[in-house]
Protein backbone atom coordinates (compact mmCIF):
# COMPACT_ATOMS: atom_id res chain seq x y z
CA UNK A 1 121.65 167.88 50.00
CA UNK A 2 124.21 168.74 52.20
CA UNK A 3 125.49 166.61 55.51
CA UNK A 4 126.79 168.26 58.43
CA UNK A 5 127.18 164.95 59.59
CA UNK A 6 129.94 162.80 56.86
CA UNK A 7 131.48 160.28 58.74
CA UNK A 8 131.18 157.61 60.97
CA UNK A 9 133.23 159.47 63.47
CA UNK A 10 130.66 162.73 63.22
CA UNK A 11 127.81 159.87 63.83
CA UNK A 12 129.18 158.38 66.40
CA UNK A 13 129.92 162.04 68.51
CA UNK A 14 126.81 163.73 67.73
CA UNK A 15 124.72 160.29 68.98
CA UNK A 16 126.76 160.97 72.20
CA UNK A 17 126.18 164.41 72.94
CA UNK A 18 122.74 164.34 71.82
CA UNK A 19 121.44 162.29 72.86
CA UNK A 20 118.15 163.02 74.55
CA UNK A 21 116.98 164.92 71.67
CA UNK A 22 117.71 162.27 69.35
CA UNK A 23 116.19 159.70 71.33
CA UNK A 24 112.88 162.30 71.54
CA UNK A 25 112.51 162.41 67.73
CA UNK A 26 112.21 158.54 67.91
CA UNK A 27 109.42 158.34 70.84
CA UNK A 28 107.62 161.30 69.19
CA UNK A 29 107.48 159.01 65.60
CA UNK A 30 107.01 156.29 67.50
CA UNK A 31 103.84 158.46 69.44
CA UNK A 32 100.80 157.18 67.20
CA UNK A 33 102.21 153.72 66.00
CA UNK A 34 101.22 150.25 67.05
CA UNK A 35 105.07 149.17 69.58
CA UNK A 36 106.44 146.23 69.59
CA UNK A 37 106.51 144.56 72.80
CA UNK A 38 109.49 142.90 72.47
CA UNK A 39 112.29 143.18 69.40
CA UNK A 40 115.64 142.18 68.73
CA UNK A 41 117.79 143.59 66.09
CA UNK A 42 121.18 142.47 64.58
CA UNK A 43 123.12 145.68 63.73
CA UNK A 44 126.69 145.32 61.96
CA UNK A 45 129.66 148.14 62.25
CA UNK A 46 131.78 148.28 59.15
CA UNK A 47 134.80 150.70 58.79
CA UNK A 48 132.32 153.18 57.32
CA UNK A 49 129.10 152.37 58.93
CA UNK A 50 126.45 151.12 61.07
CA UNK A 51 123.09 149.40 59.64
CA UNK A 52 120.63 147.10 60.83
CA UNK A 53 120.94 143.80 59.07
CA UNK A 54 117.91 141.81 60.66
CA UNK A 55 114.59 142.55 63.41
CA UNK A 56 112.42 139.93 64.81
CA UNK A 57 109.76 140.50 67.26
CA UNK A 58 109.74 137.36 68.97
CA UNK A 59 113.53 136.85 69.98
CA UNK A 60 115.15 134.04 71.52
CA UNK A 61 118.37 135.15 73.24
CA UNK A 62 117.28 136.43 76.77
CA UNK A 63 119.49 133.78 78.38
CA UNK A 64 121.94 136.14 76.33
CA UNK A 65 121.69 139.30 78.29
CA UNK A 66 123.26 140.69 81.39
CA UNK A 67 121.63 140.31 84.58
CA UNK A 68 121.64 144.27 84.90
CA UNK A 69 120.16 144.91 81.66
CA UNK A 70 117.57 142.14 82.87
CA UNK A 71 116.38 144.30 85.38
CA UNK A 72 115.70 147.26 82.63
CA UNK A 73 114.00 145.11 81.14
CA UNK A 74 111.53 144.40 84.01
CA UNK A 75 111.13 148.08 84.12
CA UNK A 76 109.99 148.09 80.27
CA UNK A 77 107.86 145.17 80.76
CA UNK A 78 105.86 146.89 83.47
CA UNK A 79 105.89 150.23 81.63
CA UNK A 80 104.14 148.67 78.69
CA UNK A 81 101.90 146.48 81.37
CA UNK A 82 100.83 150.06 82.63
CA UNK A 83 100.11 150.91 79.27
CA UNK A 84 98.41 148.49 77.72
CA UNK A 85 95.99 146.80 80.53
CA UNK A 86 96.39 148.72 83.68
CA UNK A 87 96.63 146.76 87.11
CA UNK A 88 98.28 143.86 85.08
CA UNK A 89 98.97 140.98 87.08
CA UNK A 90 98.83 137.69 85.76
CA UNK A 91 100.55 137.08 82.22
CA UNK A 92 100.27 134.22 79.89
CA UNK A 93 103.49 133.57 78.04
CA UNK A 94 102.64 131.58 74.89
CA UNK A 95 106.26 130.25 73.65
CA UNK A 96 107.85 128.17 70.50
CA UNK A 97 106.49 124.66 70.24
CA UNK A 98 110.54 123.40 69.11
CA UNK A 99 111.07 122.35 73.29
CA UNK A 100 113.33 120.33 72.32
CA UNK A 101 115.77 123.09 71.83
CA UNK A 102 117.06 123.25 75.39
CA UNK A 103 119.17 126.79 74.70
CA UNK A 104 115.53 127.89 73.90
CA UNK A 105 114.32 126.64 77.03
CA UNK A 106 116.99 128.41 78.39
CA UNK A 107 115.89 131.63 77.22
CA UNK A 108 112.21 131.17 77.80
CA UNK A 109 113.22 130.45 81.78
CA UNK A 110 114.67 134.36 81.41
CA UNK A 111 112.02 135.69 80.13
CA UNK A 112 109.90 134.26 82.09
CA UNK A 113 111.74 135.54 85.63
CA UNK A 114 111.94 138.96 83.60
CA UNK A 115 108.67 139.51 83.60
CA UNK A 116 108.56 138.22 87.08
CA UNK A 117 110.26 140.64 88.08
CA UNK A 118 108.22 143.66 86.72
CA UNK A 119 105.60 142.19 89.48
CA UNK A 120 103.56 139.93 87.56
CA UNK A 121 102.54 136.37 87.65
CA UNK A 122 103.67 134.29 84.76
CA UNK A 123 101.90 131.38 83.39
CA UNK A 124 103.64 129.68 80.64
CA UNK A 125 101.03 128.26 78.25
CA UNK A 126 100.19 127.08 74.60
CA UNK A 127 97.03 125.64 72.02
CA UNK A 128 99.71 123.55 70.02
CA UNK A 129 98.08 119.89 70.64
CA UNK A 130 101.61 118.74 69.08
CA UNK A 131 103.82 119.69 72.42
CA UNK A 132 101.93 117.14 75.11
CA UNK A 133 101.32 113.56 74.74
CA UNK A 134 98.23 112.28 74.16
CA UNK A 135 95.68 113.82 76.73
CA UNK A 136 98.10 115.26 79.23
CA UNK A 137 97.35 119.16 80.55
CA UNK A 138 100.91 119.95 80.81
CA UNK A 139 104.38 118.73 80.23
CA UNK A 140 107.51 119.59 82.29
CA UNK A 141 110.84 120.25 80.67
CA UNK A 142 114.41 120.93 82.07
CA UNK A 143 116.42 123.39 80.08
CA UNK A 144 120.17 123.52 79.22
CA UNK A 145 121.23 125.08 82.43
CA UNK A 146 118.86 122.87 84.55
CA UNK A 147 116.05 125.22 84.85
CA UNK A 148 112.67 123.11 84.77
CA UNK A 149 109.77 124.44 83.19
CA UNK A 150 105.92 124.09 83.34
CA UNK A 151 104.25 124.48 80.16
CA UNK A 152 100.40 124.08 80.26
CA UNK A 153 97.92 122.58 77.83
CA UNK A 154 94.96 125.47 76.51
CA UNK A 155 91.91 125.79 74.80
CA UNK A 156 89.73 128.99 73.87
CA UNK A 157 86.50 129.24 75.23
CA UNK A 158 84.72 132.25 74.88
CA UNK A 159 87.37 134.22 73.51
CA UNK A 160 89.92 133.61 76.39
CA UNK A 161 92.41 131.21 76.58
CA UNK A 162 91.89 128.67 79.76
CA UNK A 163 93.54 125.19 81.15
CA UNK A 164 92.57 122.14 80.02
CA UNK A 165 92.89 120.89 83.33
CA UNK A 166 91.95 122.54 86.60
CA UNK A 167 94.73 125.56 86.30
CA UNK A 168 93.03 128.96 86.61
CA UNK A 169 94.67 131.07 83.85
CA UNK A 170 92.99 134.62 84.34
CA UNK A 171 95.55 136.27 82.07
CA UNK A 172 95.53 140.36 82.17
CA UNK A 173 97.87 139.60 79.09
CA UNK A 174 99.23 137.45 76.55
CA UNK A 175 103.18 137.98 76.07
CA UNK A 176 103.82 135.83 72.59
CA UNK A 177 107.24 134.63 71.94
CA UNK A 178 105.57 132.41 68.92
CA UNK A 179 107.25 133.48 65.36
CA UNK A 180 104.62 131.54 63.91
CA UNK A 181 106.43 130.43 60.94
CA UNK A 182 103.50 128.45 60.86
CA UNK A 183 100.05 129.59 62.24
CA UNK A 184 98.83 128.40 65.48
CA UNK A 185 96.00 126.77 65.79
CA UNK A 186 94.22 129.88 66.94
CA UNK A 187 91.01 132.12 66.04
CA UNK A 188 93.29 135.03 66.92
CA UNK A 189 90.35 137.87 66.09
CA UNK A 190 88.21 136.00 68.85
CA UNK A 191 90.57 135.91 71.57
CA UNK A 192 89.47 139.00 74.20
CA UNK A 193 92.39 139.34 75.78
CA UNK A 194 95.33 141.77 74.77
CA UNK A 195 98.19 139.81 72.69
CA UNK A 196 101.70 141.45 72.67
CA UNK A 197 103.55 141.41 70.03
CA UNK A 198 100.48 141.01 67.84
CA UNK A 199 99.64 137.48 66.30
CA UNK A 200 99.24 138.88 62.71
CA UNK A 201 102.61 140.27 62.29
CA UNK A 202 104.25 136.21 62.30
CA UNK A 203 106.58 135.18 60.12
CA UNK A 204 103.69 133.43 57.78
CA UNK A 205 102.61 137.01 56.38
CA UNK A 206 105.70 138.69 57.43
CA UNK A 207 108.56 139.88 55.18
CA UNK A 208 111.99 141.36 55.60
CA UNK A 209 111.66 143.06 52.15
CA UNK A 210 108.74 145.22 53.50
CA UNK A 211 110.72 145.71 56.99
CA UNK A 212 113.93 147.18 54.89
CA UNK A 213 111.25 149.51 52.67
CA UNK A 214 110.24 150.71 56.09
CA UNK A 215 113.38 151.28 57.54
CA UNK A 216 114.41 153.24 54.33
CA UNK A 217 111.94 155.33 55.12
CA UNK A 218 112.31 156.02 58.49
CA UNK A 219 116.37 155.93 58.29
CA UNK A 220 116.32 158.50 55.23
CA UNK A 221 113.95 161.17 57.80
CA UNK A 222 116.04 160.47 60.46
CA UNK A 223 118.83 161.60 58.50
CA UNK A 224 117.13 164.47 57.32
CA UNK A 225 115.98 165.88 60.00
CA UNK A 226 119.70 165.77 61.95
CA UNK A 227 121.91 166.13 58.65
CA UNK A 228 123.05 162.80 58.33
CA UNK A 229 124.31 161.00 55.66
CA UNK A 230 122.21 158.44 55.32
CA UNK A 231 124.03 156.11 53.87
CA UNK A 232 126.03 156.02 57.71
CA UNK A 233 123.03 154.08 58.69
CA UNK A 234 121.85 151.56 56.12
CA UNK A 235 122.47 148.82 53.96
CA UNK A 236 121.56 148.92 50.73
CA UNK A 237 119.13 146.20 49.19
CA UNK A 238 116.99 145.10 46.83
CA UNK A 239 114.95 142.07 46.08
CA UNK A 240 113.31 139.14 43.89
CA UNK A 241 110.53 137.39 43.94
CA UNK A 242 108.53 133.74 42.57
CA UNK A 243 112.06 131.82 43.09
CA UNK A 244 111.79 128.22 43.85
CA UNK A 245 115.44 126.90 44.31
CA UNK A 246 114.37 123.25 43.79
CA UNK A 247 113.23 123.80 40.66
CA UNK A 248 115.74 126.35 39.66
CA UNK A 249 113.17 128.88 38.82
CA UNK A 250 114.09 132.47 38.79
CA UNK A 251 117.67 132.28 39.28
CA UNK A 252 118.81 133.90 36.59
CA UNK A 253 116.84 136.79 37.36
CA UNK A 254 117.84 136.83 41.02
CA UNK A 255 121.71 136.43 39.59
CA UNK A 256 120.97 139.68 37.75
CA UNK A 257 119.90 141.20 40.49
CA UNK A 258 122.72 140.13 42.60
CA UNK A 259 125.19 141.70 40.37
CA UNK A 260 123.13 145.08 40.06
CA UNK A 261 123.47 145.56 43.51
CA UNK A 262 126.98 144.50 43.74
CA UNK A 263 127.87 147.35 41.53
CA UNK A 264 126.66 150.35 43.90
CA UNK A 265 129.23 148.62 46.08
CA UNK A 266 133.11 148.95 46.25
CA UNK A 267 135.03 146.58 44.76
CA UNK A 268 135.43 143.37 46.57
CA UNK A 269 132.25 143.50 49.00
CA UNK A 270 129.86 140.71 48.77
CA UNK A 271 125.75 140.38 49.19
CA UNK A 272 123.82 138.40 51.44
CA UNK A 273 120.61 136.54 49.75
CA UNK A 274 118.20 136.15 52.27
CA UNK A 275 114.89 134.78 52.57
CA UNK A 276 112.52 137.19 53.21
CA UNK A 277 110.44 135.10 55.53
CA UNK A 278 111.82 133.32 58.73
CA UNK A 279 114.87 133.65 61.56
CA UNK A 280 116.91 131.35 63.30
CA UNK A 281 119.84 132.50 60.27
CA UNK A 282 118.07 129.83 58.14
CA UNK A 283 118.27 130.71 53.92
CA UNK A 284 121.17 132.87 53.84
CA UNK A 285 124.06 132.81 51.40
CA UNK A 286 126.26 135.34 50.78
CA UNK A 287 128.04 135.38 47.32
CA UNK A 288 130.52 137.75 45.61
CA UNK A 289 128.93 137.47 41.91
CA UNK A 290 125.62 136.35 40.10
CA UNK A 291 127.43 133.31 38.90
CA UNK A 292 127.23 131.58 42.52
CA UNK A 293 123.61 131.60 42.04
CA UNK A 294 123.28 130.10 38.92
CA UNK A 295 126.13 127.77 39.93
CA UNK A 296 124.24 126.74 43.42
CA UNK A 297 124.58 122.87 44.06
CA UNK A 298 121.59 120.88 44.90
CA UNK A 299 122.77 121.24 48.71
CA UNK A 300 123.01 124.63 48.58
CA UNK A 301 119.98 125.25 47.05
CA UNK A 302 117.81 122.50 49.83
CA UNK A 303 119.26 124.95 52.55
CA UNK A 304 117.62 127.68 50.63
CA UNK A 305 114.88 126.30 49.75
CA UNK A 306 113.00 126.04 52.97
CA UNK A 307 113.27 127.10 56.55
CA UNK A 308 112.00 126.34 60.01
CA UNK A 309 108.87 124.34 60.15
CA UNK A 310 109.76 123.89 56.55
CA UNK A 311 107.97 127.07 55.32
CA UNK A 312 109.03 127.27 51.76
CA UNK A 313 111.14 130.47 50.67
CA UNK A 314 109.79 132.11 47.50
CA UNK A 315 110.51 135.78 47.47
CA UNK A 316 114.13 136.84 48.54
CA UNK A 317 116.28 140.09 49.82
CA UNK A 318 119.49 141.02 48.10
CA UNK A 319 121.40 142.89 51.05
CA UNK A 320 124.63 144.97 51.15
CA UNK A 321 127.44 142.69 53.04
CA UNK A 322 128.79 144.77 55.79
CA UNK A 323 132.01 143.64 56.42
CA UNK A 324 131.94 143.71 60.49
CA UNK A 325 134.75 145.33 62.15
CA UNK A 326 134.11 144.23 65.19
CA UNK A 327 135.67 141.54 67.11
CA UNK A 328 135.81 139.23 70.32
CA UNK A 329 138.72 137.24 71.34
CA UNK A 330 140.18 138.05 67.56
CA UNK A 331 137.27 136.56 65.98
CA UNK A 332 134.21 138.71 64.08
CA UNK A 333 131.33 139.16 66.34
CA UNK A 334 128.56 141.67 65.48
CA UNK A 335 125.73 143.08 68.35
CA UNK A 336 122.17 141.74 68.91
CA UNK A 337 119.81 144.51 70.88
CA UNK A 338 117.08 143.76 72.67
CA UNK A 339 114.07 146.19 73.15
CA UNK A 340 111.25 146.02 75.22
CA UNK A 341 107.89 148.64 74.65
CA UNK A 342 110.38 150.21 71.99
CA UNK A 343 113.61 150.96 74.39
CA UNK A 344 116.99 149.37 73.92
CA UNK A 345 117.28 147.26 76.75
CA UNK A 346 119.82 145.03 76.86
CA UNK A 347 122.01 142.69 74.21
CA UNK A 348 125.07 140.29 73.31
CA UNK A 349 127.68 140.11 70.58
CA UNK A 350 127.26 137.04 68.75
CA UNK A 351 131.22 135.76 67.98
CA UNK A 352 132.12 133.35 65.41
CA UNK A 353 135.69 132.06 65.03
CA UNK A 354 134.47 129.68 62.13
CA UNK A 355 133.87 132.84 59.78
CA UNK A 356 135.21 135.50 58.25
CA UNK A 357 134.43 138.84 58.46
CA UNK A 358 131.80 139.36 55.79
CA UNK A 359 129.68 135.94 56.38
CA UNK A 360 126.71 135.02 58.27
CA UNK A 361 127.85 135.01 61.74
CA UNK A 362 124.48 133.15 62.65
CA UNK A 363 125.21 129.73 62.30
CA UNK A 364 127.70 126.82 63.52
CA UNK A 365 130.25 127.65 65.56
CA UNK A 366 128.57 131.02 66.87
CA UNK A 367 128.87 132.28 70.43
CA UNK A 368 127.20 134.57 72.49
CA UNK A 369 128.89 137.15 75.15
CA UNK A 370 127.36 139.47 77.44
CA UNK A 371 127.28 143.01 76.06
CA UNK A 372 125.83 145.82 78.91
CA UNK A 373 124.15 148.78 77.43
CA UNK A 374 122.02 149.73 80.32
CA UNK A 375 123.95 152.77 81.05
CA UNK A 376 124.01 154.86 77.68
CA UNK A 377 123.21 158.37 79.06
CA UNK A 378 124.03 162.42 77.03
CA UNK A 379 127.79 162.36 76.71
CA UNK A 380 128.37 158.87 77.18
CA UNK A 381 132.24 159.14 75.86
CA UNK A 382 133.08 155.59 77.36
CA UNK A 383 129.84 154.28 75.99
CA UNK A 384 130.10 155.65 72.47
CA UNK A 385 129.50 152.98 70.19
CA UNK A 386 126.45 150.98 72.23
CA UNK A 387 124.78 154.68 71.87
CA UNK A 388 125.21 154.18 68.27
CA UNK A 389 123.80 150.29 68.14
CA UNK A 390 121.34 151.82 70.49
CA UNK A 391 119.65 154.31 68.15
CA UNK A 392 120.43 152.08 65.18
CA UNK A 393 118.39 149.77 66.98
CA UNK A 394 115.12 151.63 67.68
CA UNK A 395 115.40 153.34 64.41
CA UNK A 396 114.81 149.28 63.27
CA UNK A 397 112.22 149.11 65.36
CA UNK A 398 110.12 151.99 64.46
CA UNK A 399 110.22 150.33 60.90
CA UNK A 400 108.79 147.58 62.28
CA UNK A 401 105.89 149.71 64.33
CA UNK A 402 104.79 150.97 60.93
CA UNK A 403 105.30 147.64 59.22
CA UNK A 404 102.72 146.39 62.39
CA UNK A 405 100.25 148.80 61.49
CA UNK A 406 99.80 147.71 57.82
CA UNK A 407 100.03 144.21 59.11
CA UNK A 408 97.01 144.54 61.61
CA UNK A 409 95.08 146.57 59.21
CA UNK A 410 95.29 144.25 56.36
CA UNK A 411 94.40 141.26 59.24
């Protein structure tokens, strides 16, 4: 087939000055499709693309936006309130059980006043006997930047969630910022009241392989439909499954694979192995050649062997390394966007002066810096690339709106 569109530059110029009606092809895919409340996806810029390198419904960064893309967000919030339970007032927002992560806490106060501000009552809540001690309904917490938190104990009875104690909850809806890496302790089929993003699309059934397969998809239409190369907009990848690094089974194979995939790719570019289950940047490697699999130390191989809440990583994504060419304060950063009811709605760049330009920015030494997008408009010349991320971004999550929808049917 021929491209009209060749280069990142021709991406980058057509995004801008078409922008509505590229932005309309998305909402009409997006028309029939189960939405993700919330998403947040990683995208990386190399010299001779854009692509998408990770999603996750239930992000963790809103302490990471701008306080003007905050207020978009508010707007999204209530748009999908609207939407999904008319007249909604009170919401219950049912977060990670890890409180002892005070940057999380951080976030979760954020999130909280977000939704706040779309003119709704916020309850934060959860069924996870292991956050309070011994019989208590609640337990208060004080986050990295001093903001103090009430988080209140629940049960379900008859199919709604209510206090333990003598808290009215009343919730119009559930907001759930729970990866559930492991399940909650929750009946989720009996609960009444509408759950956003969904409870069967956690990271215990959940798997980046299928998200990528999706986004092949919908990336490869895209670029169809507007004469785009696709290969401007995605990584390549493939994947493995049934390896246990502990007991060195299935290495070799994943080696193999390693190097397959390493030669569709110029000369010197690297891979990252991922886990295909899980966040947080937790069982990632990135290696040049099959040999640094099969010559993984013990250390390496405990790191990716298992994640958070020590769910065990079996089946694994081979993914093109795109060699960021972005930078902040001389040091390789890479963009985070956040989405709320399927709109781009605010970010950060996530900076790491502790790694080079084709590693796994996600990790120690990382730092996070205000990036603005709330602006993007047709013929946003200033604004060029964050229209790029932008689309790049709800491209993502329109994979992940058809990767829902299997999900929740197979539930």
């Amino acid at each position: 087939m021929s491209y009209k569109i060749l280069t990142k530059e021709d991406l980058e110029n057509y995004v801008c000055h078409n922008w509505d009606s590229v932005n309309r092809w998305i909402d009409d895919a997006q028309g029939s499709l189960p939405q993700p409340l919330t998403s947040s996806v990683d995208v990386r810029e190399s010299r001779t693309k854009f692509a998408p390198v990770d999603h996750n419904m239930y992000p963790a960064g809103f302490n990471n936006i701008c306080s003007k893309d905050l207020l978009h967000c508010a707007d999204r919030f209530r748009e999908a309130f609207d939407h999904l339970a008319p007249g909604t007032k009170r919401v219950g927002l049912l977060p990670e059980s890890h409180t002892k992560n005070k940057f999380y806490l951080d976030h979760l106060h954020h999130l909280k006043s977000t939704i706040e501000k779309s003119d709704a009552d916020v309850v934060l809540f959860s069924p996870d006997p292991a956050m309070f001690e011994g019989d208590a309904h609640s337990v208060e917490l004080e986050s990295h930047s001093n903001f103090h938190l009430k988080i209140y104990r629940a049960k379900v009875l008859d199919g709604k969630f209510v206090a333990t104690g003598d808290v009215k909850f009343d919730f119009d809806v559930i907001v759930l910022n729970n990866d559930q890496s492991i399940p909650l302790p929750v009946e989720w089929k009996t609960i009444k009241t509408p759950i956003h993003p969904s409870p069967f699309v956690g990271w215990f059934i959940r798997q980046k392989i299928r998200h990528f397969e999706h986004y092949r998809d919908v990336a490869n239409r895209f670029a169809e439909h507007f004469g785009v190369n696709p290969d401007l907009i995605q990584a390549q990848f493939s994947s493995v499954g049934n390896v246990d690094y502990n007991a060195k089974e299935g290495l070799d194979e994943l080696a193999n694979e390693v190097d397959k995939v390493l030669k569709t790719l110029p000369e010197g570019s690297s891979v990252f192995v991922k886990a295909s289950q899980g966040t947080y940047g937790m069982g990632i490697s990135v290696v040049a050649s099959g040999d640094e699999i099969r010559q993984m130390n013990r250390k390496v191989r405990n790191k990716m062997d298992v994640g958070k809440n020590n769910l065990k990583f079996t089946s694994v994504l081979i993914q093109e390394g795109v060699e960021t060419i972005v930078k902040y304060d001389d040091a390789p950063a890479e963009v985070t966007i956040y989405l709320v009811n399927g709109r781009s709605s605010g970010g950060f760049m996530r900076t790491n002066p502790l790694k080079g330009t084709q590693a796994n920015l996600n990790g120690q030494g990382q730092i996070y810096r205000k990036f603005c997008i709330s602006d993007i408009k047709q013929s946003c010349d200033h604004q060029i690339k964050e229209g790029v991320y932008s689309v790049i971004a709800r491209l993502s999550v329109l994979a992940a709106a058809y990767e829902m929808k299997e999900l929740m049917e197979k539930a």
